[in-house]
C-alpha atoms as a PDB file:
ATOM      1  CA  UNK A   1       0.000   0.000   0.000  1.00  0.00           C
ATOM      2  CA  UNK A   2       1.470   3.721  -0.924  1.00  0.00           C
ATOM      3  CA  UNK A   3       1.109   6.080   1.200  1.00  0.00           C
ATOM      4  CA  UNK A   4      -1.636   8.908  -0.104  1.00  0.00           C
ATOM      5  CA  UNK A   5      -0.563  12.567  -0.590  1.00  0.00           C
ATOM      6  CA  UNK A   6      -3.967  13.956   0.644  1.00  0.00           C
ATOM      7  CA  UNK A   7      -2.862  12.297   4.130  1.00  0.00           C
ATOM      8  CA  UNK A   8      -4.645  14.827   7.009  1.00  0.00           C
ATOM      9  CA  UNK A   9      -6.286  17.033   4.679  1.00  0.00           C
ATOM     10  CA  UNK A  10      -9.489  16.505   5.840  1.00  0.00           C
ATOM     11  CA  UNK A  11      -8.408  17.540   9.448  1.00  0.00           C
ATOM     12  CA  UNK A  12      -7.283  20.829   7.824  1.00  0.00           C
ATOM     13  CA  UNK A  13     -10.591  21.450   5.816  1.00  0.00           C
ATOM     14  CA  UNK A  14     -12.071  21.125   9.249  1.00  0.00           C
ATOM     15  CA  UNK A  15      -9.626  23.390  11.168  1.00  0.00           C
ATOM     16  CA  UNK A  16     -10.930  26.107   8.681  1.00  0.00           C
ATOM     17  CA  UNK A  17     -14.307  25.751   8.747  1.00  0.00           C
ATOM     18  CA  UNK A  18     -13.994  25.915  12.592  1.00  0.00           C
ATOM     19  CA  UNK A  19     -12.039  28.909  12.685  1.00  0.00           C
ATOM     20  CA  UNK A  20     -14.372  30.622   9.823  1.00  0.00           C
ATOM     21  CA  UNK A  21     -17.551  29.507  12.377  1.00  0.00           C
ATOM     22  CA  UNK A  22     -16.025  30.604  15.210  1.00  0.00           C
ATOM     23  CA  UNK A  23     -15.459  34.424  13.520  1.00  0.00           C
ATOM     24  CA  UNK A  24     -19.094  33.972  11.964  1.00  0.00           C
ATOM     25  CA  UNK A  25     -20.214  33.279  16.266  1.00  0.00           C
ATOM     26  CA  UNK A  26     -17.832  36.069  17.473  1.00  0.00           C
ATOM     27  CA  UNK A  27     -19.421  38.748  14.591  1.00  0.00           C
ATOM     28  CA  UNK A  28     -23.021  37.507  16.005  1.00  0.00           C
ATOM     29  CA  UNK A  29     -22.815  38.012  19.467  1.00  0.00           C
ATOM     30  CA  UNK A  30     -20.897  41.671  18.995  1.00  0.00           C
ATOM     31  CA  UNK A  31     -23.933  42.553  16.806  1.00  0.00           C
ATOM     32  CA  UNK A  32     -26.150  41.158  19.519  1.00  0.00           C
ATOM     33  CA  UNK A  33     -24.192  43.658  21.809  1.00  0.00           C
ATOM     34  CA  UNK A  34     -24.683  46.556  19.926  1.00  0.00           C
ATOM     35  CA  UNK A  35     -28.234  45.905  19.603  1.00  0.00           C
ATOM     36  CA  UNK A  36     -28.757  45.487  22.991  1.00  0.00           C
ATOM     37  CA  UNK A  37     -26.923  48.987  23.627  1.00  0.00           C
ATOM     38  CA  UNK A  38     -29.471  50.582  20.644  1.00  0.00           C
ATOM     39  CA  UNK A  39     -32.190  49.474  22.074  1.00  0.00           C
ATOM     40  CA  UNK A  40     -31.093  50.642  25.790  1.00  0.00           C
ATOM     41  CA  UNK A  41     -30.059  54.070  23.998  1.00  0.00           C
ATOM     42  CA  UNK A  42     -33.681  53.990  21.955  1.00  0.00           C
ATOM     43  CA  UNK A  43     -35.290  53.728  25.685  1.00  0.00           C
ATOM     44  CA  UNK A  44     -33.376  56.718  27.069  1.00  0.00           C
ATOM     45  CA  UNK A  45     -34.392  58.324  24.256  1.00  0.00           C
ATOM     46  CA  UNK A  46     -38.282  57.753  24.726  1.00  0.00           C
ATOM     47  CA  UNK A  47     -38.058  58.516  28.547  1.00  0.00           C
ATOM     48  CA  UNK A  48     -36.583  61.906  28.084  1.00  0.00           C
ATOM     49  CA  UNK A  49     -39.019  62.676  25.015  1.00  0.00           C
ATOM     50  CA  UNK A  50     -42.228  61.694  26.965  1.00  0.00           C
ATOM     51  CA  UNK A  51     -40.062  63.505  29.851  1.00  0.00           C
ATOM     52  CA  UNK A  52     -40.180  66.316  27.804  1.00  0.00           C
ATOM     53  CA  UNK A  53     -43.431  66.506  26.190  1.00  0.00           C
ATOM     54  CA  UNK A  54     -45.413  66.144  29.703  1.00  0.00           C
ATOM     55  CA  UNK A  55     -43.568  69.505  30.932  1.00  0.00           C
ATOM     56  CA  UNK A  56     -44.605  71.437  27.556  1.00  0.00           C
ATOM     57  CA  UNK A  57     -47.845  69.562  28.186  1.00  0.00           C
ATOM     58  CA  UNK A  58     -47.928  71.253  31.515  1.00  0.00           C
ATOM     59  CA  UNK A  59     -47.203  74.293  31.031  1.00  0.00           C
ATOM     60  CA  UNK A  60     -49.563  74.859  28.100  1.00  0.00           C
ATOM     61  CA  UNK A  61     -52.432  73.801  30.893  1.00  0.00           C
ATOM     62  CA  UNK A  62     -50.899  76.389  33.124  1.00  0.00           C
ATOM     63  CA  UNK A  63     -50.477  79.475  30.286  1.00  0.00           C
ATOM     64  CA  UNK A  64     -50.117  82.880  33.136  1.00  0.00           C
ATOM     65  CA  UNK A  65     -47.060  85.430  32.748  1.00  0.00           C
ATOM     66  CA  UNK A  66     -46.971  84.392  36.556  1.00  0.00           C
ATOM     67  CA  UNK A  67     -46.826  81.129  35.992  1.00  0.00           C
ATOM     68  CA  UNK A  68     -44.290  81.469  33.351  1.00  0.00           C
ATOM     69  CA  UNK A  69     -41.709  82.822  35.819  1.00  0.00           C
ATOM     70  CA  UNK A  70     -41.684  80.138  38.135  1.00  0.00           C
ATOM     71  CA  UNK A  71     -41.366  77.730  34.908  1.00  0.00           C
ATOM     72  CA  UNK A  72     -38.130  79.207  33.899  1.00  0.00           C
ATOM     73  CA  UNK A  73     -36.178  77.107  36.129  1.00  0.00           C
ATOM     74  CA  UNK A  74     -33.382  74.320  36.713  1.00  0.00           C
ATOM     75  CA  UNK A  75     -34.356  70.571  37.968  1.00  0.00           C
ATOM     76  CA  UNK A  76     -31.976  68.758  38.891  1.00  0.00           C
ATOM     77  CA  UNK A  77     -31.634  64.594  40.026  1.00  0.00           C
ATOM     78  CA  UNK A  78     -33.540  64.843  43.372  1.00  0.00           C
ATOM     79  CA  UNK A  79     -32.938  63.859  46.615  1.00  0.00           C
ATOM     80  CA  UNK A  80     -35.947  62.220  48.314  1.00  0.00           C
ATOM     81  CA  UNK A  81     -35.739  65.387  50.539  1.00  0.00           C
ATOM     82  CA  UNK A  82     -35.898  67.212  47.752  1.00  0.00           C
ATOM     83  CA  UNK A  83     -39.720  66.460  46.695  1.00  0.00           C
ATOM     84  CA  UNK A  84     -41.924  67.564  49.352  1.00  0.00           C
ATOM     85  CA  UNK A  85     -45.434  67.381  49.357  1.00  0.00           C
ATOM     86  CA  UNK A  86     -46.433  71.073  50.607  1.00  0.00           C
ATOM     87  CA  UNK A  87     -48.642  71.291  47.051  1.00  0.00           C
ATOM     88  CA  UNK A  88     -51.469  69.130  46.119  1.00  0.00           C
ATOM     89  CA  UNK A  89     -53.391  69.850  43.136  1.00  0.00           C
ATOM     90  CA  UNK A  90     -55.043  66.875  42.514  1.00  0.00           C
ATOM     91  CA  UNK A  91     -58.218  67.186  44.527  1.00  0.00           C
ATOM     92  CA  UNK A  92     -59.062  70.769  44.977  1.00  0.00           C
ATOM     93  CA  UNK A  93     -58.901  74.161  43.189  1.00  0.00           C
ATOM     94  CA  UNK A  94     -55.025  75.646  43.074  1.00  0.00           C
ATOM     95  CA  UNK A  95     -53.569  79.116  41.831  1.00  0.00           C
ATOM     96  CA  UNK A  96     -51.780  79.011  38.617  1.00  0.00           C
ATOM     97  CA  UNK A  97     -48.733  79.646  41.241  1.00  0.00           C
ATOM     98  CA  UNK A  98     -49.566  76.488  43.193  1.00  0.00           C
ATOM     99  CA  UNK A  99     -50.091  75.088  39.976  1.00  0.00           C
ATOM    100  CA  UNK A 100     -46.562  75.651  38.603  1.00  0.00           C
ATOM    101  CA  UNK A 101     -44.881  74.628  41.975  1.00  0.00           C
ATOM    102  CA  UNK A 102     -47.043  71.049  42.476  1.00  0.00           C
ATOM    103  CA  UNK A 103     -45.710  70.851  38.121  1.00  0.00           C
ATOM    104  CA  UNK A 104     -42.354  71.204  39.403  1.00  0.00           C
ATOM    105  CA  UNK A 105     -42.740  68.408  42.336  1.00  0.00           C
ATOM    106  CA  UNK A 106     -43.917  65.958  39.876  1.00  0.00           C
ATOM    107  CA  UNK A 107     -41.296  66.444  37.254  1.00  0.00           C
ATOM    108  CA  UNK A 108     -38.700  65.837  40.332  1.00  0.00           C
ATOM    109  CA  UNK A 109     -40.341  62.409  41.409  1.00  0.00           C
ATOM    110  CA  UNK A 110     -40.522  61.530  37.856  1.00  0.00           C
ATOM    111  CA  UNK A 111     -36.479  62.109  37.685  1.00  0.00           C
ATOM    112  CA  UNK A 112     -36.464  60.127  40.696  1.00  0.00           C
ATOM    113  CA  UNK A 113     -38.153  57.258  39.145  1.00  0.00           C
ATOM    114  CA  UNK A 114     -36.569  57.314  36.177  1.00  0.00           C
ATOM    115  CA  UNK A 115     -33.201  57.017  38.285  1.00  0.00           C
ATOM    116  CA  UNK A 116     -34.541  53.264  40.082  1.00  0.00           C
ATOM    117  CA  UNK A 117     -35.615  52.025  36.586  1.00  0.00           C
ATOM    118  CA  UNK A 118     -32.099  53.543  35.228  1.00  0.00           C
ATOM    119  CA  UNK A 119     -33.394  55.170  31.957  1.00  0.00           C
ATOM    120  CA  UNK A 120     -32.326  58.405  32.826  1.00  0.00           C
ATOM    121  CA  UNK A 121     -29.397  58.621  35.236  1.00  0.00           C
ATOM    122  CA  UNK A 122     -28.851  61.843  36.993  1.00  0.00           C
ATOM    123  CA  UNK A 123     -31.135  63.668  34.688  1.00  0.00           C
ATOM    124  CA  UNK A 124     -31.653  67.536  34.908  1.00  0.00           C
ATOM    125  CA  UNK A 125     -34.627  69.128  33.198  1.00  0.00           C
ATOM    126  CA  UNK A 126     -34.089  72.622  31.513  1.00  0.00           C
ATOM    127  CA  UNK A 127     -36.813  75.350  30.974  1.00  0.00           C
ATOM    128  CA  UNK A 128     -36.761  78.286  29.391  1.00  0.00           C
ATOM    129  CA  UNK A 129     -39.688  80.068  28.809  1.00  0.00           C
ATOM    130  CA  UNK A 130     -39.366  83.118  26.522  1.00  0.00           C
ATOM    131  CA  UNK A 131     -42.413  85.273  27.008  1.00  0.00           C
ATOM    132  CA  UNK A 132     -43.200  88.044  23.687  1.00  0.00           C
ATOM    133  CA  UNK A 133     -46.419  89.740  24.239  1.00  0.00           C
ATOM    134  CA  UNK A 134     -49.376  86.711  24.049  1.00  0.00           C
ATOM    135  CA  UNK A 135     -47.053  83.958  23.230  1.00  0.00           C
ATOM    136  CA  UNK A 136     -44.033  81.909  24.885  1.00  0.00           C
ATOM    137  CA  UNK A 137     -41.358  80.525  23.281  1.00  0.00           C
ATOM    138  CA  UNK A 138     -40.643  77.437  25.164  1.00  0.00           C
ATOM    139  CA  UNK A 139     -37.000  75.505  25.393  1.00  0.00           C
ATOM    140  CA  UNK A 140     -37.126  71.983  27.075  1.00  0.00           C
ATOM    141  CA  UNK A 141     -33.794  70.134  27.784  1.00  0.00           C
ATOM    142  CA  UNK A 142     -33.170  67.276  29.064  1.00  0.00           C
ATOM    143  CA  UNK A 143     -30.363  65.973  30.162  1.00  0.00           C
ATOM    144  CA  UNK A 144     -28.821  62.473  31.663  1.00  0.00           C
ATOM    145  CA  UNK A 145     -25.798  60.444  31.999  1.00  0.00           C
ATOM    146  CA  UNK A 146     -25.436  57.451  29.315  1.00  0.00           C
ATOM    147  CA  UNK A 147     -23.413  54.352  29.670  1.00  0.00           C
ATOM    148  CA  UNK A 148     -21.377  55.226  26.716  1.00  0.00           C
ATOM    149  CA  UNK A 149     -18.859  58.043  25.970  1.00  0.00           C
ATOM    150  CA  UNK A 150     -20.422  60.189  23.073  1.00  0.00           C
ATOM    151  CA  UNK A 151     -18.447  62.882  21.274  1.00  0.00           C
ATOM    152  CA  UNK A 152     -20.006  66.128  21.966  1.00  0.00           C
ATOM    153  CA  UNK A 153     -21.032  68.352  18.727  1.00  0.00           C
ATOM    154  CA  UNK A 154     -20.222  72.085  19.210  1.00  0.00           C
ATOM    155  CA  UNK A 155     -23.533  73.082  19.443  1.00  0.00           C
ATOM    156  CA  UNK A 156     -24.513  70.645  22.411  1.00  0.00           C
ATOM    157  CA  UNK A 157     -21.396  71.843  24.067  1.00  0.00           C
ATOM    158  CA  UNK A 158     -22.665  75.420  24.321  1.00  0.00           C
ATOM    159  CA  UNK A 159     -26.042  73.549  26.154  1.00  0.00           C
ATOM    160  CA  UNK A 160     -25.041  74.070  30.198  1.00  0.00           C
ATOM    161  CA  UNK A 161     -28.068  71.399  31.125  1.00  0.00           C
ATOM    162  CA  UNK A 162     -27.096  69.391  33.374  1.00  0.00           C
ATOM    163  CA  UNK A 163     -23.595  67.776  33.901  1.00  0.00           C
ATOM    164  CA  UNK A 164     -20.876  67.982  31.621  1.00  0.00           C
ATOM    165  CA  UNK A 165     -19.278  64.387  31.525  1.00  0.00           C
ATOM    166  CA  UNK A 166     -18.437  62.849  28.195  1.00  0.00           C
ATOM    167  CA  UNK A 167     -21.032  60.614  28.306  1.00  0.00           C
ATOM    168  CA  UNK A 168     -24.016  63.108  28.917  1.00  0.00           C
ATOM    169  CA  UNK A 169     -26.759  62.966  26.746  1.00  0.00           C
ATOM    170  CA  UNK A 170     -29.424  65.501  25.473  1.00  0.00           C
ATOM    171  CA  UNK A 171     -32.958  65.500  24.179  1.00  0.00           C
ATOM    172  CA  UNK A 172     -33.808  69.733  23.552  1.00  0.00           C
ATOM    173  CA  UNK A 173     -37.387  70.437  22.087  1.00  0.00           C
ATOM    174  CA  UNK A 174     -38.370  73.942  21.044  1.00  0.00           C
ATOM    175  CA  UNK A 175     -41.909  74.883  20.947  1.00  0.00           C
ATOM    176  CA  UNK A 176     -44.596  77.531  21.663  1.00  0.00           C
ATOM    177  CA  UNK A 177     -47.699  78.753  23.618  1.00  0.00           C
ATOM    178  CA  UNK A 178     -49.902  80.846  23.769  1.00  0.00           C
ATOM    179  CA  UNK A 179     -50.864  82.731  27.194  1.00  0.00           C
ATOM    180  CA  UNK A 180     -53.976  83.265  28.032  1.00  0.00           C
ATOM    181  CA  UNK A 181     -55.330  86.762  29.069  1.00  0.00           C
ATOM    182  CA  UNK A 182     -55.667  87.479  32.838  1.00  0.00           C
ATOM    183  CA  UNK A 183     -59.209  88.235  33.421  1.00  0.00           C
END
């Protein structure tokens, strides 16, 4: 019997088409990964969106030039001592000033539960109310920490919202109002 030339090559066809499946297996579970980290970033997203449409919301319930002072304001991730409970406006008549404070109490425990469900870490929410003559220009930011480092485009390093780490993320919405008369 004479020995073959093709002697092992059979082993070697399968030592490549291991190695080839095991890159295929490693390319799968790093797309996995980033989808996973999409989808987390996608549910940041949302948070600070509906975040920020319930403040505009709000504020377009609560439409006084007194109101619209206490509005422009800073909110910042909350202590428990923080939120007090001084203002309820859920079961009885308030001023539009009670109105605007009780707003502000309930955009600080919604931080706060954002922060145990970790969709928005250390968030800060941003107003700016703008007021010219019946109408308000409105600026809502909001701001948290992400689990990735993001490069920061000039124009979101000119927002002061919140911190300024190199993972911070933003969600700004621009919008309008008009005030009603005071009667």
């Amino acid at each position: 019997m004479t020995p073959s030339k093709n002697k092992g090559f059979t082993l070697l066809e399968t030592l490549i088409a291991f190695v080839v499946l095991t890159v295929g297996l490693l390319g799968a579970v790093a797309l996995q990964a980033q989808a996973k980290q999409a989808s987390y970033d996608s549910l940041q997203r949302a948070a600070a969106l509906n975040l920020a449409n319930d403040v505009i919301g709000r504020i377009a319930a609560n439409d006084t030039a007194a109101a619209m002072a206490l509005y422009n304001t800073e909110i910042h991730f909350a202590t428990p001592e923080d939120i007090n409970n001084s203002t309820a406006c859920l079961n009885s008549p308030c001023t539009d000033i009670a109105l605007a404070n009780f707003d502000i109490q309930q955009w600080l425990r919604a931080i706060k539960a954002n922060e145990g469900t970790g969709t928005l870490s250390r968030a800060s929410i941003c107003i700016t109310p703008t007021i010219d003559q019946d109408q308000v220009n409105l600026n809502v930011t909001i701001s948290w920490v992400g689990r990735q480092n993001v490069k920061q485009s000039t124009a979101n390093t000119k927002i002061t919202c919140g911190s300024d780490e190199s993972n911070r993320k933003i969600v700004s919405i621009n919008s309008f109002i008009f005030m009603r008369p005071v009667s």
